[in-house]
Protein backbone atom coordinates (compact mmCIF):
# COMPACT_ATOMS: atom_id res chain seq x y z
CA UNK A 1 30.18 20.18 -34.94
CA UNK A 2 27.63 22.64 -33.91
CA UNK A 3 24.59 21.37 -35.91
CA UNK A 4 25.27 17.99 -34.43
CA UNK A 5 25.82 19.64 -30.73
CA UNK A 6 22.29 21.46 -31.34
CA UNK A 7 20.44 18.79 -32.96
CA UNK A 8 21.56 16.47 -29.79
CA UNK A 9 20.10 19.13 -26.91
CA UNK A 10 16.92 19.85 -28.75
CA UNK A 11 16.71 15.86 -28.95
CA UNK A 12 17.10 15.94 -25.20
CA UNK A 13 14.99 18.46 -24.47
CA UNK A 14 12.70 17.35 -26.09
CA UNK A 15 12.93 13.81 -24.03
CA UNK A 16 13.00 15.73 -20.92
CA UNK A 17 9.65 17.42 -21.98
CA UNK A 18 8.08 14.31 -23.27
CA UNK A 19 9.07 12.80 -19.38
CA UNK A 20 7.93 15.83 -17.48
CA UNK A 21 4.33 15.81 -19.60
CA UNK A 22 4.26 11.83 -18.56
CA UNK A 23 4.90 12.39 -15.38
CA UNK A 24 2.34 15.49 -15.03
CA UNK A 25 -0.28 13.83 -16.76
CA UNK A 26 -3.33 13.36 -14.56
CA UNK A 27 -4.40 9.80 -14.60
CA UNK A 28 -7.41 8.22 -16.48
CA UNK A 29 -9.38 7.06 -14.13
CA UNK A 30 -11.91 5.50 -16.52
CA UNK A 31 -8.94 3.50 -17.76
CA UNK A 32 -8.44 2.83 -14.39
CA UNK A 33 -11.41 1.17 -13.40
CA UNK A 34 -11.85 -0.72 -16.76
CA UNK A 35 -8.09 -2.60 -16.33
CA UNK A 36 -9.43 -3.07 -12.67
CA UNK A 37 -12.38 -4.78 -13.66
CA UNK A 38 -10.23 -6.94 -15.94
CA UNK A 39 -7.75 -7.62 -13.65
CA UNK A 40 -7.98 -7.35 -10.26
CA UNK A 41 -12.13 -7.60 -9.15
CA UNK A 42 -11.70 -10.90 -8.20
CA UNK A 43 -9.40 -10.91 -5.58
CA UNK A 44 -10.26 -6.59 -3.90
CA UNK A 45 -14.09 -6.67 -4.60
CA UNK A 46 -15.90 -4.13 -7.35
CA UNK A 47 -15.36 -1.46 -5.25
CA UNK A 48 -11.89 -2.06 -3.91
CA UNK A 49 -13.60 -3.45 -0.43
CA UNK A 50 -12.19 -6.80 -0.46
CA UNK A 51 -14.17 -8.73 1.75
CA UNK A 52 -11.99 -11.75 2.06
CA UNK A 53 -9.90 -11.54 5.14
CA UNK A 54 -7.01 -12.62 3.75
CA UNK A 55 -7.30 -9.90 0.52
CA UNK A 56 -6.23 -6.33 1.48
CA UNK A 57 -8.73 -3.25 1.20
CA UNK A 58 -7.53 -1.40 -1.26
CA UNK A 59 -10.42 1.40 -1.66
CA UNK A 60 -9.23 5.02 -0.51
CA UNK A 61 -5.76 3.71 -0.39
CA UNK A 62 -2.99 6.66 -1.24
CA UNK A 63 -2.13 5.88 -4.91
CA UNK A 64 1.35 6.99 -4.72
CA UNK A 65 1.75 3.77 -2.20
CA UNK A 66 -0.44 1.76 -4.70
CA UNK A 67 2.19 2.43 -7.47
CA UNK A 68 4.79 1.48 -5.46
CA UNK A 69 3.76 -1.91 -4.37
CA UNK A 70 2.72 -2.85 -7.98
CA UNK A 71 5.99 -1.79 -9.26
CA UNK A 72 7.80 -4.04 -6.46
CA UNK A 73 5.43 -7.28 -6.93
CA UNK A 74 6.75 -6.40 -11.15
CA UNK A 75 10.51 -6.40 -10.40
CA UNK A 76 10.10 -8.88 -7.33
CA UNK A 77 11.00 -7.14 -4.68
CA UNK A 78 7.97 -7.64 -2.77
CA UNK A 79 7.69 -11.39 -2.86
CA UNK A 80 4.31 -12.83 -4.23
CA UNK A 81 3.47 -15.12 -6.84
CA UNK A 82 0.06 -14.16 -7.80
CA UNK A 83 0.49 -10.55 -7.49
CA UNK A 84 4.19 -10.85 -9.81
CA UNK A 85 1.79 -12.21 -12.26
CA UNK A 86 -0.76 -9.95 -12.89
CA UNK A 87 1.48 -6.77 -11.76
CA UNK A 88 3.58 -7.99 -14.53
CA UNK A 89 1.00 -7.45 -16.92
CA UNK A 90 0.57 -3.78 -16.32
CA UNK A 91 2.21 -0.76 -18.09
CA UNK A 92 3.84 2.04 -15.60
CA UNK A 93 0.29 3.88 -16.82
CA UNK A 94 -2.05 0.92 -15.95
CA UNK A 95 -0.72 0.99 -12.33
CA UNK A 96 -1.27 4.78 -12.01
CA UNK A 97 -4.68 4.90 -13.59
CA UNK A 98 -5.80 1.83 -11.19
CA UNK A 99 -4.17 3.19 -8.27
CA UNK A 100 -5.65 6.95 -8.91
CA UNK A 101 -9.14 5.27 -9.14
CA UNK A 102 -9.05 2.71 -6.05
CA UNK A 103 -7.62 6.50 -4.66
CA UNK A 104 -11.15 7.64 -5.46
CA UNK A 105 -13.18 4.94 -4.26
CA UNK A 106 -14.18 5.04 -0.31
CA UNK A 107 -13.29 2.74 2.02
CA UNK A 108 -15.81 0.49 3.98
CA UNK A 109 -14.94 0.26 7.84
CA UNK A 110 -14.18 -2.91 9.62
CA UNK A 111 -14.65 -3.98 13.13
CA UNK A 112 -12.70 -5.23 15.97
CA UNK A 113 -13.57 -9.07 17.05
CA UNK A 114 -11.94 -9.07 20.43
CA UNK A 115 -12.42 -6.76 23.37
CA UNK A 116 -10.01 -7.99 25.55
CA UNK A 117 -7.17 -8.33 22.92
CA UNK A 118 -7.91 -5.29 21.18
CA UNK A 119 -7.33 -3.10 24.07
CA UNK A 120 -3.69 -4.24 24.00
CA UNK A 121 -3.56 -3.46 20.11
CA UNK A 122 -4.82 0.34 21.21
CA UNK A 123 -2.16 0.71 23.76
CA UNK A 124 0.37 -0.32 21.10
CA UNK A 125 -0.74 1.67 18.21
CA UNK A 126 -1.37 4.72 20.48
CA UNK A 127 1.36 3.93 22.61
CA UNK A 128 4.33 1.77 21.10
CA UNK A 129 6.24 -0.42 23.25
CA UNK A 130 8.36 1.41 25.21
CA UNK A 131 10.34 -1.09 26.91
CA UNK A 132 11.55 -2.86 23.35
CA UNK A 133 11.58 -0.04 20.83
CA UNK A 134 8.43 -0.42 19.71
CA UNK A 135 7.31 2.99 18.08
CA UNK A 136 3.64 3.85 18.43
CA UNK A 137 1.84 3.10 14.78
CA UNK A 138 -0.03 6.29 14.99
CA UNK A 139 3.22 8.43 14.62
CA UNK A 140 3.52 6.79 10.74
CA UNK A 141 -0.23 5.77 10.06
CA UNK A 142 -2.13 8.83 12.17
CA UNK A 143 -4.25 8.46 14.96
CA UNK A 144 -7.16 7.48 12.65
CA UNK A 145 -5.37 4.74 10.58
CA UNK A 146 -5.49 7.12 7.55
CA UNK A 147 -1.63 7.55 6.89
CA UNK A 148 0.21 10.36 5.40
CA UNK A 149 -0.15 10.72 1.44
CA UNK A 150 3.31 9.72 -0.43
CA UNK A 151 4.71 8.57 2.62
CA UNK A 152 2.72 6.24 4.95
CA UNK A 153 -0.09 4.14 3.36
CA UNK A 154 -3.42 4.15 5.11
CA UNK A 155 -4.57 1.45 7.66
CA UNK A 156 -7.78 2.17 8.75
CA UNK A 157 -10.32 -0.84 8.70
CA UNK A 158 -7.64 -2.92 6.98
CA UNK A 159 -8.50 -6.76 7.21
CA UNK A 160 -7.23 -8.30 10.56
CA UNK A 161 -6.12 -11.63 8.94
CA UNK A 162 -3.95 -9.97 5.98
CA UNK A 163 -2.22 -7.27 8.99
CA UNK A 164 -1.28 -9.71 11.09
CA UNK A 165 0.19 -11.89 7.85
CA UNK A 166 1.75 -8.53 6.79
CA UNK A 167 3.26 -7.85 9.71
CA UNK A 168 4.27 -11.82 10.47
CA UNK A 169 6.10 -11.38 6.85
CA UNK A 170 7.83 -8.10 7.81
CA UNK A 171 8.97 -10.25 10.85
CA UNK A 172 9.88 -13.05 9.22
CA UNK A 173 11.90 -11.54 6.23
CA UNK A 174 9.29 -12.91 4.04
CA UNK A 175 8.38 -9.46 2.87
CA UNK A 176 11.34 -7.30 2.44
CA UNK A 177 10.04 -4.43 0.95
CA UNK A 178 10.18 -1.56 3.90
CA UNK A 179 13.32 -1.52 6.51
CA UNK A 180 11.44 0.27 9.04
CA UNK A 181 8.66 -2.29 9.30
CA UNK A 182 10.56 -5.15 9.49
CA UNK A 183 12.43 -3.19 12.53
CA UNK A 184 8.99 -2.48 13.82
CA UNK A 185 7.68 -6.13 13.71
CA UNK A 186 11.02 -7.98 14.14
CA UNK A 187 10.54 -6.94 18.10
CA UNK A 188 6.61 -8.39 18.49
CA UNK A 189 5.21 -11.30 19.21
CA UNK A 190 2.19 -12.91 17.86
CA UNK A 191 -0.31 -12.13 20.55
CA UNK A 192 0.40 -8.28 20.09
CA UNK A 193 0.06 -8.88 15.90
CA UNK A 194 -3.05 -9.84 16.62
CA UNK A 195 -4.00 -7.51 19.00
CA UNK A 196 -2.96 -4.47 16.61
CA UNK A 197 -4.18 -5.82 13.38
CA UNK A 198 -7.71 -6.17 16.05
CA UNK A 199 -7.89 -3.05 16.59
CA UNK A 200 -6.87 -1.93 12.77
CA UNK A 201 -9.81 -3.38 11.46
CA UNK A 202 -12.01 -1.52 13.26
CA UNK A 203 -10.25 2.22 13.51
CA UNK A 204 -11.55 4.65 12.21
């Protein structure tokens, strides 16, 4: 039984190196921006700059959060026809080589279109809401909009028109892909998504 018992734990070992190596691997970014070309230009612009309202920014966007929203558009738990299709064309390597290289790219700033309603989407992502619950967006995203790496993706000069659709999802149940931001937008009305995804667009 011994050779057997051996044989069987170098086998795994060997797995376990094989996984750690994957995982450790740094990403090819020229891979990366080749499968992007292919796949996603159309929609998130050359340079990851989408400049269609309703098309997110991607560029300068923390991969890690990238990854994660490609893999749940794959297995369908973030709800989205177009985006099941061509995230279900991608290896677990495509999505970290094209998320490593939009990483790399730098985002383009936007602009707020609405003085008077984008002082109310300050005072709410400085501020929260205090008498409903409503936690301030900068304690997640950062004063700046730029997020927290692994944890909180990056907002800063985000499209207007795909926040407040975002956000109207998350409210909705239409996206059900993060708890704490369908807690978050469960409690707001429209006037104040606008007013926040405002003043998104143009932090920076």
């Amino acid at each position: 039984m011994k050779l057997p018992v051996s044989l069987l734990c170098a086998a795994a070992a060997a797995a376990l190196s094989f996984s750690a190596q994957a995982q450790s691997a740094k990403p090819d970014l020229a891979k990366g921006s080749a499968m992007y070309g292919q796949v996603c230009v159309a929609c998130h612009a050359a340079d990851g700059n989408s400049t269609t309202p309703a098309n997110p920014k991607l560029a300068q966007q923390h991969p890690e959060y990238l990854i994660k929203q490609l893999q749940e558009y794959k297995s369908g738990k973030r709800d989205n026809a177009i985006m099941k299709g061509f995230a279900g064309a991608l290896s677990d390597d495509d999505m970290r080589n094209i998320a490593y290289w939009l990483a790399d790219q730098k985002a383009k700033g936007g602009a707020a279109t609405d003085k008077d309603l984008v002082r109310l989407g300050e005072r709410i992502y400085r501020g929260g809401i205090a008498d409903r619950q409503i936690a301030a967006c900068a304690g997640c995203h950062s004063p700046n909009g730029a997020g927290i790496p692994s944890q909180y993706p990056r907002l800063s000069g985000q499209q207007a028109e795909y926040t407040a659709t975002q956000l109207k999802h998350f409210r909705d149940g239409t996206r059900k892909n993060n708890a704490q931001m369908t807690g978050v937008a469960a409690k707001m009305n429209d006037r104040e998504i606008q007013a926040v995804s405002d003043y998104i667009a143009g932090l920076r």
